[in-house]
C-alpha atoms as a PDB file:
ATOM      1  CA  UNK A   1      46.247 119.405  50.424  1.00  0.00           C
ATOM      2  CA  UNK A   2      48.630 122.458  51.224  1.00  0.00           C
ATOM      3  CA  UNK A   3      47.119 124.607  53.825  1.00  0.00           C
ATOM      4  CA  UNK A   4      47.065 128.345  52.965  1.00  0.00           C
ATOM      5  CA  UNK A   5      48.775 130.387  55.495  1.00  0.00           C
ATOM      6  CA  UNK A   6      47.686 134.357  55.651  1.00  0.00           C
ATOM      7  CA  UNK A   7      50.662 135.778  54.819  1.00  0.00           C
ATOM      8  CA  UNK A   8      50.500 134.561  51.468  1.00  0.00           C
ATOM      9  CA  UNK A   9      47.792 136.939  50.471  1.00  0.00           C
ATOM     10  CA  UNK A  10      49.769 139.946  52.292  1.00  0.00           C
ATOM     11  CA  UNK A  11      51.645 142.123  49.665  1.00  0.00           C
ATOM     12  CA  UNK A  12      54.295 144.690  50.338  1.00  0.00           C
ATOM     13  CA  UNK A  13      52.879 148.210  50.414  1.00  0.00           C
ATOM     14  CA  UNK A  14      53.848 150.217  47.245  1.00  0.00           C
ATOM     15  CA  UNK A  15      57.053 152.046  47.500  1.00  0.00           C
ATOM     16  CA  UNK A  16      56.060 154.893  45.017  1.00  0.00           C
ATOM     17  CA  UNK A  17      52.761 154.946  47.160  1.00  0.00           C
ATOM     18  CA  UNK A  18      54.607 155.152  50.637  1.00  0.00           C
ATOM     19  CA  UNK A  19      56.958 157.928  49.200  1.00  0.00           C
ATOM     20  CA  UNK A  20      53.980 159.994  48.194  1.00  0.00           C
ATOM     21  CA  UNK A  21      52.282 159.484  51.479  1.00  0.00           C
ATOM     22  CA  UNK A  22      55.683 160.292  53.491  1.00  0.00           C
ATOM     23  CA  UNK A  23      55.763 163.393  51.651  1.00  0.00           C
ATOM     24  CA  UNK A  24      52.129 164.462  51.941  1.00  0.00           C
ATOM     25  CA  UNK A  25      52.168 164.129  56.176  1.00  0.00           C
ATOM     26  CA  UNK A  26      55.925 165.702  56.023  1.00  0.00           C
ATOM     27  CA  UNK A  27      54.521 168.863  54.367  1.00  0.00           C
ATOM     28  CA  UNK A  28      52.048 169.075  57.318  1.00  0.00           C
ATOM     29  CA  UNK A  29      54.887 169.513  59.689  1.00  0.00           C
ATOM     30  CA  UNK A  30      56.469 173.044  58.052  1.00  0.00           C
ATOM     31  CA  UNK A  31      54.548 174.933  60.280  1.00  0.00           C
ATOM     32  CA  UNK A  32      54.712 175.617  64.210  1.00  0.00           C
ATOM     33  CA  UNK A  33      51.254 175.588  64.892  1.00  0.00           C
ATOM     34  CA  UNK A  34      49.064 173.518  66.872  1.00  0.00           C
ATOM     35  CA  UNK A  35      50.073 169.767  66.933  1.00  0.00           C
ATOM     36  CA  UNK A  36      53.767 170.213  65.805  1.00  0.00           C
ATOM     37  CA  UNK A  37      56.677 170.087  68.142  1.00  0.00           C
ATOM     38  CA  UNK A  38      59.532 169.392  65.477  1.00  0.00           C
ATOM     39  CA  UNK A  39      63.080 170.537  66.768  1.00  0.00           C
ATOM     40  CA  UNK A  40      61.535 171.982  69.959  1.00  0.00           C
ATOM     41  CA  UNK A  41      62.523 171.508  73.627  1.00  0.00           C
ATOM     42  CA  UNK A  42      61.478 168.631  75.278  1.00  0.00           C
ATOM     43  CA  UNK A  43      58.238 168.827  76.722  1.00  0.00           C
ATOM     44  CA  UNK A  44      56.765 167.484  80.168  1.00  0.00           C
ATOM     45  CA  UNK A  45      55.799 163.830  79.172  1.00  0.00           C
ATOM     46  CA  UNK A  46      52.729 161.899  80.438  1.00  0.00           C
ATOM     47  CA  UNK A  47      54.277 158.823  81.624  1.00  0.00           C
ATOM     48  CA  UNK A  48      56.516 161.006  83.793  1.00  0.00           C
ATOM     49  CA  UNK A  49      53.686 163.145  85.561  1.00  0.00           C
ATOM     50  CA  UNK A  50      51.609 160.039  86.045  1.00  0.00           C
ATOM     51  CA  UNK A  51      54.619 158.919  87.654  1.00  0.00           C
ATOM     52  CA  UNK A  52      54.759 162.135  89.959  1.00  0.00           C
ATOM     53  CA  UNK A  53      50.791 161.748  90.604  1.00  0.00           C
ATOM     54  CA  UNK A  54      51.882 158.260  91.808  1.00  0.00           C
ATOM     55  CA  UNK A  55      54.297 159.511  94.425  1.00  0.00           C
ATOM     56  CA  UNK A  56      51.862 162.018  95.753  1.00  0.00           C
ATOM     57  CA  UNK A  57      49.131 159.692  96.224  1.00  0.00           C
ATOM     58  CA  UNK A  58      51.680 157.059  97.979  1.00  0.00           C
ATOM     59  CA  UNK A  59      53.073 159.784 100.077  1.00  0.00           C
ATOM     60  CA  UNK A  60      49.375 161.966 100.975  1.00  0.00           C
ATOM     61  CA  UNK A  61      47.826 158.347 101.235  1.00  0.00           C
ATOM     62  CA  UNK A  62      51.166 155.932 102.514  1.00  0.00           C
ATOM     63  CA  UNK A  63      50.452 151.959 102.203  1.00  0.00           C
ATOM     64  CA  UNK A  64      46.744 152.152 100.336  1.00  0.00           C
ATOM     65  CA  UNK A  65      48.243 152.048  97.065  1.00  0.00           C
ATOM     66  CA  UNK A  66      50.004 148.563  97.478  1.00  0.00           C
ATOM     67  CA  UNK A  67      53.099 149.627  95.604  1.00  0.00           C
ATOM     68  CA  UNK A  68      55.062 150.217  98.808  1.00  0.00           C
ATOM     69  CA  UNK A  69      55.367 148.730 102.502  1.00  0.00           C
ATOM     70  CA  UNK A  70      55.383 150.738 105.372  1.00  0.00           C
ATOM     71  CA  UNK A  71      55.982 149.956 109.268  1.00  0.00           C
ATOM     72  CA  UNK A  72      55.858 153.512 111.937  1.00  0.00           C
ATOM     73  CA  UNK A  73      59.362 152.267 112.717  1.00  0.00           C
ATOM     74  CA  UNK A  74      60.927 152.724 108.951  1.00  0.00           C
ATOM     75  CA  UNK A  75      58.589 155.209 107.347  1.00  0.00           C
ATOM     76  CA  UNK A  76      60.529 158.002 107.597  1.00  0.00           C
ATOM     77  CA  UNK A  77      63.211 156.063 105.880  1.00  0.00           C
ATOM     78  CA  UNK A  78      60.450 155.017 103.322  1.00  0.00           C
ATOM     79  CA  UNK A  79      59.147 158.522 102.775  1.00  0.00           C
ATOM     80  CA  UNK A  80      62.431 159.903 101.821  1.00  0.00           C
ATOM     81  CA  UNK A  81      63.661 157.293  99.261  1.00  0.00           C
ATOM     82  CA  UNK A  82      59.787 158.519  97.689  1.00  0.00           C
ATOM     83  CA  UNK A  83      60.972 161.985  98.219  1.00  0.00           C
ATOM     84  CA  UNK A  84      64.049 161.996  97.085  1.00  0.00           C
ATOM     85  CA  UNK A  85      62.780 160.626  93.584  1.00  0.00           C
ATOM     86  CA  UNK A  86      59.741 162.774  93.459  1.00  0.00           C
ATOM     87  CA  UNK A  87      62.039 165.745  94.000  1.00  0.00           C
ATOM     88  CA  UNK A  88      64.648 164.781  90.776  1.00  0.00           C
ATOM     89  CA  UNK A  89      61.047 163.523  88.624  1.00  0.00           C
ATOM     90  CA  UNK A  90      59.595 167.199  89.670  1.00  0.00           C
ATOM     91  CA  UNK A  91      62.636 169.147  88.593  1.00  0.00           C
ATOM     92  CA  UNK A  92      63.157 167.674  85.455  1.00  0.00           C
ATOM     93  CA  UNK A  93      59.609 167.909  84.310  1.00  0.00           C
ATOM     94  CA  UNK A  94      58.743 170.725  85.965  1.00  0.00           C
ATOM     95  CA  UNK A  95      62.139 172.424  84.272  1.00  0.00           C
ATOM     96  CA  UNK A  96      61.122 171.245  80.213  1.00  0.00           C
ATOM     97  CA  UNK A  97      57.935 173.254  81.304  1.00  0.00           C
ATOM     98  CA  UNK A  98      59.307 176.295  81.914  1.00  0.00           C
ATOM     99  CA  UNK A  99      62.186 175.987  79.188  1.00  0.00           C
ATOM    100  CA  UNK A 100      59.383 175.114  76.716  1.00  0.00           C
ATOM    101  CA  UNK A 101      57.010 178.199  78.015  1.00  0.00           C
ATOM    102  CA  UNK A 102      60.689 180.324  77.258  1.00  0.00           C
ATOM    103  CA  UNK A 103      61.375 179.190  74.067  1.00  0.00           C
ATOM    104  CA  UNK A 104      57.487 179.586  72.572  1.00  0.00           C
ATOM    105  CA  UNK A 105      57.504 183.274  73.715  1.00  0.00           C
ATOM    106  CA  UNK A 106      61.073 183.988  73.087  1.00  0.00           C
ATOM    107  CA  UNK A 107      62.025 185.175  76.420  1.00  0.00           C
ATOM    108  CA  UNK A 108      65.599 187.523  76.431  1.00  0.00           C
ATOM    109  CA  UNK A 109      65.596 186.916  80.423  1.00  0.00           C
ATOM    110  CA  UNK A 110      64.265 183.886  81.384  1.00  0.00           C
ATOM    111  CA  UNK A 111      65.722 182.011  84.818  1.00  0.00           C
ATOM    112  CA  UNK A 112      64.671 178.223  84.212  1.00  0.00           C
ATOM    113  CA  UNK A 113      66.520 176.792  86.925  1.00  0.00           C
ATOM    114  CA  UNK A 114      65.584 179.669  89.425  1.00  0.00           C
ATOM    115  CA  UNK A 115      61.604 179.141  88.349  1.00  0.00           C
ATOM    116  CA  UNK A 116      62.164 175.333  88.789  1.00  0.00           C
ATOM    117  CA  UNK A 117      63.650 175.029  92.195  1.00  0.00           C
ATOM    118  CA  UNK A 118      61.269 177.633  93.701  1.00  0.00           C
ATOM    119  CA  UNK A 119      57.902 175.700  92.399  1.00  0.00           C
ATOM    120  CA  UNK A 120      59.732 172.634  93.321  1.00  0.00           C
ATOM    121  CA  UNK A 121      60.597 173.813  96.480  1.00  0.00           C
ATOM    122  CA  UNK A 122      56.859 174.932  96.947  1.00  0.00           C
ATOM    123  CA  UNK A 123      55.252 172.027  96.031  1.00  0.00           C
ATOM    124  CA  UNK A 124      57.286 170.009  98.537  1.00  0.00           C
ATOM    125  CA  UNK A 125      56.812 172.017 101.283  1.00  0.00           C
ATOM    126  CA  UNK A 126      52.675 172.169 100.658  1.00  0.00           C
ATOM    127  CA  UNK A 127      52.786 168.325 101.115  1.00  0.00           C
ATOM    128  CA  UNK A 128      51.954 168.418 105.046  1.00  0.00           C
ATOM    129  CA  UNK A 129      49.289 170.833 104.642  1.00  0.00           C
ATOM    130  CA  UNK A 130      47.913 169.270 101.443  1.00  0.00           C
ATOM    131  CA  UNK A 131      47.809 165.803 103.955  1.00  0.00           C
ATOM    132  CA  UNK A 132      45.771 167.884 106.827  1.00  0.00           C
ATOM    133  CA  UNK A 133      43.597 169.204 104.489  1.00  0.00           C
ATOM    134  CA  UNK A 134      42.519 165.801 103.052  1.00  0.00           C
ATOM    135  CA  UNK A 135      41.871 164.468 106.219  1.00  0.00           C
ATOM    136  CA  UNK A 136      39.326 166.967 106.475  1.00  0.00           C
ATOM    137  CA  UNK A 137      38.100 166.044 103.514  1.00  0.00           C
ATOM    138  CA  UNK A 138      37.834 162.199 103.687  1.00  0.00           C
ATOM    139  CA  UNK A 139      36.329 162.887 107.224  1.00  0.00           C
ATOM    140  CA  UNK A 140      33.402 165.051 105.050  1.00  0.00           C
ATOM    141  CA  UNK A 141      32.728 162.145 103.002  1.00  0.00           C
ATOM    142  CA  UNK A 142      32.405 159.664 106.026  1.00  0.00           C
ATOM    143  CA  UNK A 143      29.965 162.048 107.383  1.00  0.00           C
ATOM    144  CA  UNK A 144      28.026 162.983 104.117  1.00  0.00           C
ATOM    145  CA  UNK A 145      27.481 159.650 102.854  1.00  0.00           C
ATOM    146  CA  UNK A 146      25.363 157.159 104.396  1.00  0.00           C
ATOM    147  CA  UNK A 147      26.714 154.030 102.560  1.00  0.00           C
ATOM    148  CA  UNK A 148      30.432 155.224 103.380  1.00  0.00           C
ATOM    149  CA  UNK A 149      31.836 152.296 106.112  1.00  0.00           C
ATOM    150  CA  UNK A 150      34.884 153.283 106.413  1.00  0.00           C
ATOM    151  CA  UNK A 151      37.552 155.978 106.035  1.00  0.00           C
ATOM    152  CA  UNK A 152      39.491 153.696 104.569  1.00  0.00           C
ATOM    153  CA  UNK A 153      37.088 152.370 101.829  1.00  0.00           C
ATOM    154  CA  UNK A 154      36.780 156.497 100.892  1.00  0.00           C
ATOM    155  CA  UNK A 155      40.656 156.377 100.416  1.00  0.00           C
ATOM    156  CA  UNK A 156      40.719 153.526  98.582  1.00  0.00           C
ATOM    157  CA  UNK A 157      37.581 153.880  96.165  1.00  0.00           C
ATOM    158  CA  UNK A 158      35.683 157.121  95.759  1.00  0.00           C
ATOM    159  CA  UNK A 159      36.784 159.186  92.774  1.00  0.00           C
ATOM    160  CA  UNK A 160      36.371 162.340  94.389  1.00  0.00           C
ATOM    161  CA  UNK A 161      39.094 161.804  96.874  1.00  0.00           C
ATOM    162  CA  UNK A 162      41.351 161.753  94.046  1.00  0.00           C
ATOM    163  CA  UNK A 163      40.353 164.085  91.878  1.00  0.00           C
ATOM    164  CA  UNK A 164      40.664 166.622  95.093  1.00  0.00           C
ATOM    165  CA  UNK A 165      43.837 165.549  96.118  1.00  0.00           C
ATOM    166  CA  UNK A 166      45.400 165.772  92.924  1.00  0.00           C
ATOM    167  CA  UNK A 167      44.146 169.136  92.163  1.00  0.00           C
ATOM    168  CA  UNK A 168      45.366 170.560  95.356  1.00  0.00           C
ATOM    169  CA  UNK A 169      48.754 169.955  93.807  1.00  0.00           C
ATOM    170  CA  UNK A 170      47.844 171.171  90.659  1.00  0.00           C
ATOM    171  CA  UNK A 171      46.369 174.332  91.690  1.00  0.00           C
ATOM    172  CA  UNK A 172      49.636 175.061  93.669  1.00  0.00           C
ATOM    173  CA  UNK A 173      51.658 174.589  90.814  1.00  0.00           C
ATOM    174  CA  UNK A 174      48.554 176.589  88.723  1.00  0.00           C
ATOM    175  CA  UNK A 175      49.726 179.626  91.005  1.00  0.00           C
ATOM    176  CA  UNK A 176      53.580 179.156  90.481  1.00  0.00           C
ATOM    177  CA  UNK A 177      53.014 179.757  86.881  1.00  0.00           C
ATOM    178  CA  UNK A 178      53.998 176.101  85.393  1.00  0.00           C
ATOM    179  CA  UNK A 179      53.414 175.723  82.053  1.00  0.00           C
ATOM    180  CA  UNK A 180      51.308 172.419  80.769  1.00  0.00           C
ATOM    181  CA  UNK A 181      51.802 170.408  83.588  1.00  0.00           C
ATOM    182  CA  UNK A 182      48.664 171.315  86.168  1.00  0.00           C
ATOM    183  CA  UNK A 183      46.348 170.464  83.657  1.00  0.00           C
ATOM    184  CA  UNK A 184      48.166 167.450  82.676  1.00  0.00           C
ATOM    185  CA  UNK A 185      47.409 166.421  85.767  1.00  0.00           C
ATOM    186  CA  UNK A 186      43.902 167.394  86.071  1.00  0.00           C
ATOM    187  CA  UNK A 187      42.737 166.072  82.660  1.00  0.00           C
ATOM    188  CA  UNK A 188      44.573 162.580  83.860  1.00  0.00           C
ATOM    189  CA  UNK A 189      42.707 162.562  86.690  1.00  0.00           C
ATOM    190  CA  UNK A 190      39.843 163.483  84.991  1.00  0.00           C
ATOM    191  CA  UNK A 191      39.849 160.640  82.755  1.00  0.00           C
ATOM    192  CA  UNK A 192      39.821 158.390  85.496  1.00  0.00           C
ATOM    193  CA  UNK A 193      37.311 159.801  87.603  1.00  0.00           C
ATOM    194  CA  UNK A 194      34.619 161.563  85.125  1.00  0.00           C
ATOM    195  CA  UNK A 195      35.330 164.606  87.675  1.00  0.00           C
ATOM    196  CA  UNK A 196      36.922 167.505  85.676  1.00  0.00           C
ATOM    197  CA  UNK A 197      38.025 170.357  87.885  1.00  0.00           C
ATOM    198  CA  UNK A 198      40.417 173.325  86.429  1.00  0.00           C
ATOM    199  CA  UNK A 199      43.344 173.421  88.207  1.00  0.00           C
ATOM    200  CA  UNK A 200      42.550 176.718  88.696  1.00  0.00           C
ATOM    201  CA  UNK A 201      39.978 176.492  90.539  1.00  0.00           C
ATOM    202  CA  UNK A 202      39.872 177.114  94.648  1.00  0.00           C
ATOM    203  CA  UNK A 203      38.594 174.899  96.820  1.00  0.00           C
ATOM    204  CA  UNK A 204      38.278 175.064 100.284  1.00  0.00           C
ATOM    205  CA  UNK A 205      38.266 172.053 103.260  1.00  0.00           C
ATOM    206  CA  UNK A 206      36.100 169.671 103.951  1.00  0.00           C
ATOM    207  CA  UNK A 207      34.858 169.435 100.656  1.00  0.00           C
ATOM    208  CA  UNK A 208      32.828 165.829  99.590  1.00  0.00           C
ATOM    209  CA  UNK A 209      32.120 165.152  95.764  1.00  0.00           C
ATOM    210  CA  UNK A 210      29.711 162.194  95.988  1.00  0.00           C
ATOM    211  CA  UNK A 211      29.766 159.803  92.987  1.00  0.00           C
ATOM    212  CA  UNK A 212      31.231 162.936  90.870  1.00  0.00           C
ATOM    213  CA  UNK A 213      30.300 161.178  87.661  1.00  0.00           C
ATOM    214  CA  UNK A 214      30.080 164.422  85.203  1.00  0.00           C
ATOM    215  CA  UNK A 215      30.966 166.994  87.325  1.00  0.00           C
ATOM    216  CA  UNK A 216      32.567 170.429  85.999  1.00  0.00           C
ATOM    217  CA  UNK A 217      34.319 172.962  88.230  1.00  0.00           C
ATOM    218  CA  UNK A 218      35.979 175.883  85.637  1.00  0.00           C
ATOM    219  CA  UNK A 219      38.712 177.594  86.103  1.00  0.00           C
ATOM    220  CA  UNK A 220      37.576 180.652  88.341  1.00  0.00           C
ATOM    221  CA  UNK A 221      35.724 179.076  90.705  1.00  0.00           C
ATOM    222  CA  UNK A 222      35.931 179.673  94.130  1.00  0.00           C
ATOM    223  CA  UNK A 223      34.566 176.902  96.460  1.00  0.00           C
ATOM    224  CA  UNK A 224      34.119 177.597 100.518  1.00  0.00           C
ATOM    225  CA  UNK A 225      34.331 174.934 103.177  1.00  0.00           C
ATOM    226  CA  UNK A 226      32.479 172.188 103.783  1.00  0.00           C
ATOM    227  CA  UNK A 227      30.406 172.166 100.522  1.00  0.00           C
ATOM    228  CA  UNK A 228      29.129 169.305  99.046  1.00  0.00           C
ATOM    229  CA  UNK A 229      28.305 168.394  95.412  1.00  0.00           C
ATOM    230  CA  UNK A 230      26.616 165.464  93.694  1.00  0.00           C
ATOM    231  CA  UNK A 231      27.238 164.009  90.095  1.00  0.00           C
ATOM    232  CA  UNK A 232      26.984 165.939  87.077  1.00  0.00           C
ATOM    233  CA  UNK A 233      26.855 169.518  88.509  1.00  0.00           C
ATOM    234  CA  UNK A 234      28.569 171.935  86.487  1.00  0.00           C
ATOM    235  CA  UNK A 235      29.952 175.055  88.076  1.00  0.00           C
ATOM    236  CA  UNK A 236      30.610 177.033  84.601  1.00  0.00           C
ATOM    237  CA  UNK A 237      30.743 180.175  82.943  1.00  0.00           C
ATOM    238  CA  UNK A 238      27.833 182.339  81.651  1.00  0.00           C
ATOM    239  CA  UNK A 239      29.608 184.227  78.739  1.00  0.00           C
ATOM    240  CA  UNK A 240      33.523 185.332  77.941  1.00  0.00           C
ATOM    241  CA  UNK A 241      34.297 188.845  78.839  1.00  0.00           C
ATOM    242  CA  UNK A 242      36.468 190.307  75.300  1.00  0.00           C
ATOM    243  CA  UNK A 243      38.679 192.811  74.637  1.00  0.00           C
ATOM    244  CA  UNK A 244      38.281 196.002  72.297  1.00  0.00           C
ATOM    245  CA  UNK A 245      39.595 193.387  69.584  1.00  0.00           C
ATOM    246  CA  UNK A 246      36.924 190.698  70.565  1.00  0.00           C
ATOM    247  CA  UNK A 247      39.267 188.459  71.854  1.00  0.00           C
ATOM    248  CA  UNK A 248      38.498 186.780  75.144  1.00  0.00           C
ATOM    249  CA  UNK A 249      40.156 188.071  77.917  1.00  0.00           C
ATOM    250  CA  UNK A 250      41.766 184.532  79.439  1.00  0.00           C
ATOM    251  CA  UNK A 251      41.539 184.609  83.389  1.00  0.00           C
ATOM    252  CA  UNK A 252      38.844 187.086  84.113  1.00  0.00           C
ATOM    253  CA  UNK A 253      36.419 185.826  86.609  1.00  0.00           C
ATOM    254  CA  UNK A 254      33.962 184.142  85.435  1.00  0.00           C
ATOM    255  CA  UNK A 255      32.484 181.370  87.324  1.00  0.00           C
ATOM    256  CA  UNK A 256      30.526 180.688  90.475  1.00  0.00           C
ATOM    257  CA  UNK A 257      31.874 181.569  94.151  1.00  0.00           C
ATOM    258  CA  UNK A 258      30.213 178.610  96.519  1.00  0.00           C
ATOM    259  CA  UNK A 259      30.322 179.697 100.119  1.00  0.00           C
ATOM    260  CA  UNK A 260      30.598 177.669 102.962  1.00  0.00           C
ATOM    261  CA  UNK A 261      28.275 174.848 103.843  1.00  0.00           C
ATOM    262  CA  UNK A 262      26.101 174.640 100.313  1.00  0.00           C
ATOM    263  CA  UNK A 263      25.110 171.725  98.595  1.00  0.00           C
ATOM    264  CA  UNK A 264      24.442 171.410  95.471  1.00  0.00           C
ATOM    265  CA  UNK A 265      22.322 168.386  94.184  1.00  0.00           C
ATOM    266  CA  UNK A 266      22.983 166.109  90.805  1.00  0.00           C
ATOM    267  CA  UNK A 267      22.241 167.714  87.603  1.00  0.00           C
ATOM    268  CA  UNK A 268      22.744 171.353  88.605  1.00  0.00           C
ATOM    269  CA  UNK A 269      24.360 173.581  86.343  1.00  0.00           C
ATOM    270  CA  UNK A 270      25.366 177.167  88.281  1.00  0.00           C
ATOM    271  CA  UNK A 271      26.599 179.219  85.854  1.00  0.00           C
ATOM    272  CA  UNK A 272      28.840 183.042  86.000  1.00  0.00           C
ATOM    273  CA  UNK A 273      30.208 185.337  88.037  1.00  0.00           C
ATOM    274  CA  UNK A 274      27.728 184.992  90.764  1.00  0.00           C
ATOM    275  CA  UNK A 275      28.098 183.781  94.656  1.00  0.00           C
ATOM    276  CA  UNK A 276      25.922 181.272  96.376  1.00  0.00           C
ATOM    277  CA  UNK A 277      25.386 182.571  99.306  1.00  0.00           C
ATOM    278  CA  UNK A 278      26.576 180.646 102.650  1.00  0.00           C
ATOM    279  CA  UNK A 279      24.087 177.365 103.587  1.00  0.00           C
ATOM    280  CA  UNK A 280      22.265 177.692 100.905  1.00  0.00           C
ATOM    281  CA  UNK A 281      20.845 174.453  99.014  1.00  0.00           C
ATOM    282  CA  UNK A 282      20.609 174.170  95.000  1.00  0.00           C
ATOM    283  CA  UNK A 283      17.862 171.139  93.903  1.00  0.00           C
ATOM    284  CA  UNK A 284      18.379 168.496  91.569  1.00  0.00           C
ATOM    285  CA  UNK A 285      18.449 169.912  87.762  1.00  0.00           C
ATOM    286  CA  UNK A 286      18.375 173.452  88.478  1.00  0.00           C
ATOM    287  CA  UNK A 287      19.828 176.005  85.933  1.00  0.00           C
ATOM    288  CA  UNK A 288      21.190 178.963  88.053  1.00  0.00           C
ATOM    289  CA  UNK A 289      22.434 182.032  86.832  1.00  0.00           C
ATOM    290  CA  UNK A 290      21.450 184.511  89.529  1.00  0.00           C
ATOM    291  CA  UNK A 291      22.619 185.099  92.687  1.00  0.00           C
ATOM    292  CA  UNK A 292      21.341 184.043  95.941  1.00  0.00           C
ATOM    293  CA  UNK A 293      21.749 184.837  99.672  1.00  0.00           C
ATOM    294  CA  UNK A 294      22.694 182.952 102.689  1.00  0.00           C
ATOM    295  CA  UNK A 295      20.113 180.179 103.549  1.00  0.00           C
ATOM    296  CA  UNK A 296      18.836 180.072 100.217  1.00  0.00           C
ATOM    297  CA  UNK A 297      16.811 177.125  98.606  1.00  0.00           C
ATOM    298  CA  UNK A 298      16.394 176.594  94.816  1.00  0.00           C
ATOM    299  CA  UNK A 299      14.476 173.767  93.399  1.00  0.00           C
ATOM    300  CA  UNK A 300      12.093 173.653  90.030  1.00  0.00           C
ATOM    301  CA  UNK A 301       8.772 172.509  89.911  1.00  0.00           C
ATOM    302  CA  UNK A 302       8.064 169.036  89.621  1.00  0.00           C
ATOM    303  CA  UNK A 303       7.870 167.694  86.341  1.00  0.00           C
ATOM    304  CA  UNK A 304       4.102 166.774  85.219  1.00  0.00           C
ATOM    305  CA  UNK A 305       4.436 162.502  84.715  1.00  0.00           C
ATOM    306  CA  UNK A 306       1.888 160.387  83.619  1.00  0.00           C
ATOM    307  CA  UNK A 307       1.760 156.729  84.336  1.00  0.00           C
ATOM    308  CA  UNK A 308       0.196 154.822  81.624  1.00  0.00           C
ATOM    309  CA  UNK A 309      -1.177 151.461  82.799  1.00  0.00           C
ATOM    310  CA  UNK A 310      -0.948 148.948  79.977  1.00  0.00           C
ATOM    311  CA  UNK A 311      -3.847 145.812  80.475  1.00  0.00           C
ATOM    312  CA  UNK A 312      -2.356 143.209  81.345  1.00  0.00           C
ATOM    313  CA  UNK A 313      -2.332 140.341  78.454  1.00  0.00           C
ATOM    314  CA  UNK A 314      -3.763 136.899  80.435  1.00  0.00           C
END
């Protein structure tokens, strides 16, 4: 008995079908808005700033990775084969960015190569600083968490280490005025981590986000030293200022300024243009959207439980 193979039952798709299809999506792409880039500048591309992130994390965090050997005695030859590539993957990327930011607003004057190799430049040079500063931080986490063994288990497993270091970069670039790419890196990292942080926020040093799961830090935040925050807080904004047209006014401050040495427990949600005040401590669930001073505490009341005991069947 002849066995029946699958393809038998497969027929081609209708040409008359496809033709009308092809010509129903085409007529979707006559416009330039929103999710067309037809006959447009290359833009920065994923796979290439994933790349970048890569070379960051091997050179802020050298040998954890795996990708690359080190030994004290070669690493400086190591570093600046990394270097060397990160520069040429940072200028081309970094350069569609600002070509493509030209071309959408039709700029008569616009210096790509100038804005490249200064925010290039700038980047590079932040990476010793960006290094110091992330010792700080690891050392906050070893300190803040109980069930931390190591420094090197922090480097090599808690999200919040990377979701910090990578902003860092992305905030610098945030502040050089590159088009697409900081939050192309934040919204990568984010999808790794659960920890989404704007890269326009500022945070300061020592800062430990344990677990991190759900955690929200908007764009005009301002975070002080040595703060810590637990999973799903959300440091957001009240309300959108507008314009006389109603618009919203994009970069107006907005969110919460966290001074130094405050923690903030899971499930908070802080919310506007308001400052914690220095030491203070924000409970478990709390909705905040006043101010409060130095040495502050904020908790709710306890929830009313009931325990139902169910009889036990014999």
């Amino acid at each position: 008995m002849k066995k029946c193979c699958k393809t038998e039952f497969l027929k081609p798709i209708d040409k008359d079908y496809l033709n009308d299809l092809v010509n129903s999506i085409c007529s979707t792409y006559k416009d330039t808005q929103g999710i067309n880039h037809i006959e447009g500048f290359n833009m920065p591309l994923e796979q290439n700033i994933l790349s970048i992130i890569d070379k960051l994390l091997e050179i802020v965090f050298p040998g954890f990775s795996g990708t690359h050997r080190f030994s004290i005695n070669t690493i400086a030859f190591s570093i600046g084969n990394i270097l060397t590539d990160l520069h040429d993957e940072l200028f081309e990327q970094l350069f569609f960015a600002f070509r493509y930011n030209c071309s959408r607003d039709k700029c008569e004057e616009c210096d790509v190569h100038d804005f490249t190799a200064h925010a290039v430049k700038r980047l590079m040079d932040a990476i010793p600083k960006v290094r110091e500063t992330m010792k700080i931080d690891i050392a906050a986490a070893y300190e803040g968490d109980p069930a931390a063994i190591s420094m090197d288990e922090i480097v090599v497993s808690y999200p919040g280490i990377k979701a910090i270091t990578i902003q860092r970069f992305a905030h610098l670039l945030y502040h050089e005025k590159v088009p697409l790419i900081p939050r192309m890196m934040t919204e990568y990292v984010h999808s790794i981590t659960g920890i989404d942080i704007h890269p326009g926020a500022h945070l300061g040093e020592g800062l430990f986000i344990d677990h991190g799961t759900g955690v929200v830090i908007g764009e005009t935040a301002k975070i002080g030293n040595n703060v810590k925050i637990y999973q799903g807080v959300t440091l957001g904004a009240l309300s959108f200022p507008k314009d006389a047209c109603g618009k919203i006014i994009k970069g107006a401050q907005r969110h919460p300024t966290i001074e130094n040495n405050v923690t903030i427990y899971s499930g908070a949600t802080v919310l506007g243009n308001i400052t914690i005040g220095e030491s203070s401590i924000i409970g478990g669930n709390v909705w905040l959207t006043e101010a409060t001073p130095a040495g502050a505490k904020v908790i709710t009341d306890p929830p009313s439980l009931k325990i139902i005991h169910k009889k036990m069947l014999v």
